[in-house]
Protein backbone atom coordinates (compact mmCIF):
# COMPACT_ATOMS: atom_id res chain seq x y z
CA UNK A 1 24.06 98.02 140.20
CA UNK A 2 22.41 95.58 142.61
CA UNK A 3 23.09 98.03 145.80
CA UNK A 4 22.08 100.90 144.08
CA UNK A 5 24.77 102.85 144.83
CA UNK A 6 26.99 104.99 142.47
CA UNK A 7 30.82 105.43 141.90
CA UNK A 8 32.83 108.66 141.40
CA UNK A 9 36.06 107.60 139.55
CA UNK A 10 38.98 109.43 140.25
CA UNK A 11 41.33 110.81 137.74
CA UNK A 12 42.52 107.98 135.53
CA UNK A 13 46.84 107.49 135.57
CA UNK A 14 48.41 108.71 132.49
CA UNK A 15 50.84 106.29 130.35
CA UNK A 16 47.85 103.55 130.51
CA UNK A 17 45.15 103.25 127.99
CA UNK A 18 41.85 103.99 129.42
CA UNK A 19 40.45 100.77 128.93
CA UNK A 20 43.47 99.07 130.10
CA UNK A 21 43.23 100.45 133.25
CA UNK A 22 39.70 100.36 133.51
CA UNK A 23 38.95 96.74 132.20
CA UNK A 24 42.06 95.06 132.41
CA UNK A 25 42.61 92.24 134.79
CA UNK A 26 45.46 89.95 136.06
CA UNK A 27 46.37 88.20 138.70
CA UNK A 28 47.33 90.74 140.83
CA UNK A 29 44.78 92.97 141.05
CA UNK A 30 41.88 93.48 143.52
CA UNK A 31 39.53 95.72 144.23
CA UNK A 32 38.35 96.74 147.98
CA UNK A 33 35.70 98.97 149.21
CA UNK A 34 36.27 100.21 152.37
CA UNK A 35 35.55 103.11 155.00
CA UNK A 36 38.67 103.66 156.07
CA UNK A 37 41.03 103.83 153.04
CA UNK A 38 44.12 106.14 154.93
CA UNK A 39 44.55 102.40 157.16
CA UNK A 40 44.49 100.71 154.65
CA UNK A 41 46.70 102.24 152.21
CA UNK A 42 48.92 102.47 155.00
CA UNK A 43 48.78 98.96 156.14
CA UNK A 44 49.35 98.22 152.12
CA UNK A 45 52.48 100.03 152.17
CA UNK A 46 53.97 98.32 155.38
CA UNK A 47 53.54 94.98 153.56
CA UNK A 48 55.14 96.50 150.36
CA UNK A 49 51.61 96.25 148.20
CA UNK A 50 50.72 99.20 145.77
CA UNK A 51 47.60 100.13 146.69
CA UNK A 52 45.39 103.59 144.89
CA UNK A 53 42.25 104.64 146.02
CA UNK A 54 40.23 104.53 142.38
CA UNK A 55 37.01 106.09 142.85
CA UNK A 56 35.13 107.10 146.00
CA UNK A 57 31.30 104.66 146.36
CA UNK A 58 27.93 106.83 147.13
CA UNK A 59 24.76 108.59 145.29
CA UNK A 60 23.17 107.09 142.54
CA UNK A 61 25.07 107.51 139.17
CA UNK A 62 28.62 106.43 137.92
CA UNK A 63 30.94 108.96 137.38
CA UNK A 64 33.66 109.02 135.11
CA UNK A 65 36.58 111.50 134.62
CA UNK A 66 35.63 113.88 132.22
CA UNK A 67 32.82 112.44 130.92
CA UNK A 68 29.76 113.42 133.38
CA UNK A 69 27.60 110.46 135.07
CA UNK A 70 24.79 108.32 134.57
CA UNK A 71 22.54 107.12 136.97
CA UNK A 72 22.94 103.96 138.35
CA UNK A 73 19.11 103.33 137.50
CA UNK A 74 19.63 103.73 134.11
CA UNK A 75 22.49 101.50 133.95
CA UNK A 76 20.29 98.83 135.42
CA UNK A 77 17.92 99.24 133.48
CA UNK A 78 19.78 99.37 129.90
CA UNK A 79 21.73 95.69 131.59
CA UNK A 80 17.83 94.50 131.76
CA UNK A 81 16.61 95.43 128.59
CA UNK A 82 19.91 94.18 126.12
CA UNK A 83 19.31 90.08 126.29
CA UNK A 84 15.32 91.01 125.54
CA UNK A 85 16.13 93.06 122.92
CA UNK A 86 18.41 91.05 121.30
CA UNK A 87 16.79 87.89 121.25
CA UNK A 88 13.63 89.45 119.50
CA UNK A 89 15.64 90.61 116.40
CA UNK A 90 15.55 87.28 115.15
């Protein structure tokens, strides 16, 4: 949210639960943003890694498969507004 920049998720694998795949985290798993993902998938499979490309980075909204986008200013600006909000319902 910081950059400004939006997200376009690609089709989510089947077999996982969405939010396993989407939140989960071990030891094992990183995410990398680069420009040229063909290299590096390539140089991934040399070394024996699995490696996906998950989404692709550019506009302004996040994207998610099959469930439209919202801008990345909104986002921001809902992240912003929650701890405010919150504290004055006491």
């Amino acid at each position: 949210m910081a950059s400004g920049r939006g997200v376009r998720l690609n089709p989510l694998p089947s077999g996982l639960p969405t939010h396993a795949y989407l939140f989960g985290e071990d030891q094992g798993r990183y995410l990398i943003e680069t420009r040229e993902p063909d290299a590096l998938l390539e140089r991934a499979l040399a070394a024996g890694i699995v490696a996906r490309v998950i989404a692709v980075v550019g506009g302004g909204s996040l994207t998610l498969p099959g469930a439209g986008a919202i801008s990345v200013t909104a986002l921001k600006a809902m992240n912003e507004a929650w701890l405010p909000s919150y504290m004055a319902q006491g």
